[in-house]
N, C-alpha and C. Protein backbone atom coordinates (compact mmCIF):
# COMPACT_ATOMS: atom_id res chain seq x y z
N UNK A 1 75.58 101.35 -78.47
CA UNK A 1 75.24 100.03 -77.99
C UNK A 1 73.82 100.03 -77.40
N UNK A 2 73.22 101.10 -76.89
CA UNK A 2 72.26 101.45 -75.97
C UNK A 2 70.76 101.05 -77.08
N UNK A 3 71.35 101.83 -78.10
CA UNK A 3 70.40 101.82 -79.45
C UNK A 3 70.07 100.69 -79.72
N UNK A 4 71.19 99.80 -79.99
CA UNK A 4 70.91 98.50 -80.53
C UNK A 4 70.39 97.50 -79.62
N UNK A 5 70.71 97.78 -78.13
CA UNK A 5 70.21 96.94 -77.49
C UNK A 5 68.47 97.29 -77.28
N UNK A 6 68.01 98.54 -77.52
CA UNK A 6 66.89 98.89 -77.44
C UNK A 6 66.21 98.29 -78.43
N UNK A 7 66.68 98.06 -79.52
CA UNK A 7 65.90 98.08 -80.82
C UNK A 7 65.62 96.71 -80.84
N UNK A 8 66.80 95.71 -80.49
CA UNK A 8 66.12 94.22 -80.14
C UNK A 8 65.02 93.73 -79.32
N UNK A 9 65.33 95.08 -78.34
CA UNK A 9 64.03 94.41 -77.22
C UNK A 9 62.77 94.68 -77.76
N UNK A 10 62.49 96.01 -78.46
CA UNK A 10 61.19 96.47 -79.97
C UNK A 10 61.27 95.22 -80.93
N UNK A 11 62.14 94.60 -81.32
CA UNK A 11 61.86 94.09 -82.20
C UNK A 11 61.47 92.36 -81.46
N UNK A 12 61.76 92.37 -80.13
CA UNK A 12 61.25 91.01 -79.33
C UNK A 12 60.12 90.27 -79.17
N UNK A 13 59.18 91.51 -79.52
CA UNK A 13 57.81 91.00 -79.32
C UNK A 13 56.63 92.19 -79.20
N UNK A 14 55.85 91.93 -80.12
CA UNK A 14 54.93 92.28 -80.42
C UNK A 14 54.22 92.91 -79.47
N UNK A 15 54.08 92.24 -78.52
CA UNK A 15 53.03 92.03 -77.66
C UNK A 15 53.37 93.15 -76.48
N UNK A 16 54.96 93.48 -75.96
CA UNK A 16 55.11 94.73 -75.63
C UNK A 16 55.12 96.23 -76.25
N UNK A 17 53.89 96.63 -75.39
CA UNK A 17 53.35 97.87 -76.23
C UNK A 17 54.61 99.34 -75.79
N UNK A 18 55.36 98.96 -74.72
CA UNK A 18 56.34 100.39 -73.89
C UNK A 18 57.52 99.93 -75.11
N UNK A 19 58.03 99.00 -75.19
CA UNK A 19 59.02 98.26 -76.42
C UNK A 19 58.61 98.67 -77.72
N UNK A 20 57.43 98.56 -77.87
CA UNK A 20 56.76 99.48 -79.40
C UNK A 20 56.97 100.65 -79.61
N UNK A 21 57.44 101.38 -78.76
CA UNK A 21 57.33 103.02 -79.17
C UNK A 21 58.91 103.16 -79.28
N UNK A 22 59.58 102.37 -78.58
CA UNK A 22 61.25 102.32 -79.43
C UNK A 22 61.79 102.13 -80.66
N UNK A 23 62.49 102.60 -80.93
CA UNK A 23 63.09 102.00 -82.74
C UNK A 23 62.14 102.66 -83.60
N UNK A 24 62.76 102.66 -84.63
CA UNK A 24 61.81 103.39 -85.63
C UNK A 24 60.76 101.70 -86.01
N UNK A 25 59.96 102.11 -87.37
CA UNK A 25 59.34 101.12 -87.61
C UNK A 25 59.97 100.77 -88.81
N UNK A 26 60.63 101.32 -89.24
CA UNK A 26 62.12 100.46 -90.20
C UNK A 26 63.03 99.79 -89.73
N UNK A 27 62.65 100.14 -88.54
CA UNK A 27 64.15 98.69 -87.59
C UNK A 27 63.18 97.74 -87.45
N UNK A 28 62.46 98.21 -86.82
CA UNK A 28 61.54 96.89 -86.38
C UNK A 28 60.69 96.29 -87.54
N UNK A 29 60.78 96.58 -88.49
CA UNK A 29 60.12 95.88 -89.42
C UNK A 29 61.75 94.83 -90.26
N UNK A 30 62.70 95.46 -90.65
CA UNK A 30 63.86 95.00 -90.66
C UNK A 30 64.45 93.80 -89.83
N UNK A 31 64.24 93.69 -89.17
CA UNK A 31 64.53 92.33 -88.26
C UNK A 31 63.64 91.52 -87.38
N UNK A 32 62.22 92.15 -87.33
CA UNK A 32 61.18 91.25 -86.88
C UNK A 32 61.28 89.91 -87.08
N UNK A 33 60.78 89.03 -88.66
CA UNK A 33 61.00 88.18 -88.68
C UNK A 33 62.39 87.16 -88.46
N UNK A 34 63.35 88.11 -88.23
CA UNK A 34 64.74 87.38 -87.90
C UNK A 34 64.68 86.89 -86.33
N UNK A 35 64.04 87.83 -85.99
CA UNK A 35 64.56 87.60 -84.33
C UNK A 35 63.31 86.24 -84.08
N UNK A 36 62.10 86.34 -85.10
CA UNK A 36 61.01 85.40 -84.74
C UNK A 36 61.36 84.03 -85.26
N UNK A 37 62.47 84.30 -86.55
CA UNK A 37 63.15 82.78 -87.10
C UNK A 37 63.96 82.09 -86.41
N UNK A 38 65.15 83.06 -86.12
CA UNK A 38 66.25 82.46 -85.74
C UNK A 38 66.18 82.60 -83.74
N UNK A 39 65.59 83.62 -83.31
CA UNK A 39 66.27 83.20 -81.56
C UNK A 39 64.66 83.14 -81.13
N UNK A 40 63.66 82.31 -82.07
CA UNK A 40 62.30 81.74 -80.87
C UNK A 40 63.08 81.26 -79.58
N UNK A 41 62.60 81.58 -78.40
CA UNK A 41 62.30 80.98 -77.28
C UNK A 41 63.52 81.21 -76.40
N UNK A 42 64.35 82.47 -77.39
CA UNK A 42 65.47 83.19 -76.40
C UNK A 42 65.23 84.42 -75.00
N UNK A 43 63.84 84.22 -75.10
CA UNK A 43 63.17 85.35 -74.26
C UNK A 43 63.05 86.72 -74.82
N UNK A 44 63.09 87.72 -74.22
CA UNK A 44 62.96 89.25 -74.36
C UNK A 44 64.16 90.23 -74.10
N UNK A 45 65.51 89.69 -73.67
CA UNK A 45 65.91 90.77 -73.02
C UNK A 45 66.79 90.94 -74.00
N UNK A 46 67.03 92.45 -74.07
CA UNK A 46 67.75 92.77 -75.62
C UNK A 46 69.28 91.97 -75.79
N UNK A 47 70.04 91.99 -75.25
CA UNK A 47 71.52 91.72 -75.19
C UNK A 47 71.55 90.44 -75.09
N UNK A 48 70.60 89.68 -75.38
CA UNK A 48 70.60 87.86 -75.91
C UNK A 48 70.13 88.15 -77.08
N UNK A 49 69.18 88.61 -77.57
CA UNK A 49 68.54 88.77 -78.88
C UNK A 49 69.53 89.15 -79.80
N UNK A 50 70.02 90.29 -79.54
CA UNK A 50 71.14 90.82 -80.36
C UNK A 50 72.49 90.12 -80.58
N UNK A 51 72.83 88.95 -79.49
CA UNK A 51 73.61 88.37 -79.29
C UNK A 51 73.39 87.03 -80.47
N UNK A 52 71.93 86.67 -80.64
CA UNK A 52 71.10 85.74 -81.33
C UNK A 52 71.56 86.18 -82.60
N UNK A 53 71.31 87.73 -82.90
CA UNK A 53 70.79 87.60 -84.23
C UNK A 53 72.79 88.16 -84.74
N UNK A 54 73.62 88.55 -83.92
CA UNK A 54 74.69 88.41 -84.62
C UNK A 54 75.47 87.11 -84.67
N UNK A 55 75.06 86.13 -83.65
CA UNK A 55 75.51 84.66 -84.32
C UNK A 55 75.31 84.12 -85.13
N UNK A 56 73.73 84.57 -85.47
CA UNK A 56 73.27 84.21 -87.04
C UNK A 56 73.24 85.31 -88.11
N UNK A 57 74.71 85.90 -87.99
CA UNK A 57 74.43 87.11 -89.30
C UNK A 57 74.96 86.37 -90.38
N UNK A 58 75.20 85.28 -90.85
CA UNK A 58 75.37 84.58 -91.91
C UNK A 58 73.87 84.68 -92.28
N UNK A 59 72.73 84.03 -91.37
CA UNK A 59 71.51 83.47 -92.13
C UNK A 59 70.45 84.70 -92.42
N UNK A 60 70.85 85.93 -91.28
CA UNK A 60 69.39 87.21 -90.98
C UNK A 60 69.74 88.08 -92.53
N UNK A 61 68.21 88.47 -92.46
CA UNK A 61 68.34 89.17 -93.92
C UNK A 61 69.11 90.39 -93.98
N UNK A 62 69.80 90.35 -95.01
CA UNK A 62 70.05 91.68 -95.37
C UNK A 62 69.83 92.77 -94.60
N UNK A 63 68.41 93.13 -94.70
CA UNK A 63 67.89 94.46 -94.36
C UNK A 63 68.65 94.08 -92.22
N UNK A 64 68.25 93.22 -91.90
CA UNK A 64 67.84 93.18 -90.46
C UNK A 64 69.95 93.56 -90.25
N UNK A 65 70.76 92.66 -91.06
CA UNK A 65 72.30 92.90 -90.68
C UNK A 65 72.60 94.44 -90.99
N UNK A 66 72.10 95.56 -92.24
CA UNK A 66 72.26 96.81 -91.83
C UNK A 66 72.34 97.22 -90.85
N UNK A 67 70.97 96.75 -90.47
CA UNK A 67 70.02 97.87 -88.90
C UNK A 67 71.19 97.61 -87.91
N UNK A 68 71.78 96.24 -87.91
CA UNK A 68 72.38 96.21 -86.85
C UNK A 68 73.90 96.28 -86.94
N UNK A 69 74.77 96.67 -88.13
CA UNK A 69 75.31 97.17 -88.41
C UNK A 69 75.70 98.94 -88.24
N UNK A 70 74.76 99.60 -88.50
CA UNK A 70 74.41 100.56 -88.68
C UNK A 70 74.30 101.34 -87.04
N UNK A 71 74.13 100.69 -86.34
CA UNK A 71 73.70 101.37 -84.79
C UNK A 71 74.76 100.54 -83.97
């Protein structure tokens, strides 16, 4: 759970550089644009994001429902 909640907060935003060095850059490339489509303006903190992007695992791509499958 620790993983996945890490990997949302990397994949939250760009703009945190300590959040960048988490997750590989196949997670975070994997669900970047999901978390930027579907939960804009849910903030940063991982365990909403992740919460975001499994309410919308009907719509997130493929690749991004592995990653979070997978961990």
């Amino acid at each position: 759970m620790f993983i996945r909640l890490s990997l949302i907060a990397v994949l939250a935003s760009a703009s945190l550089s300590a959040a960048l060095a988490q997750g590989t850059p196949q997670q975070r490339a994997a669900c970047r644009p999901d978390v930027a489509k579907f939960c804009k303006g849910k903030g940063e903190d991982p365990g909403v994001l992740l919460s975001c992007l499994e309410e919308n695992k009907d719509k997130i791509s493929e690749k991004c429902r592995k990653v979070i499958e997978s961990n």
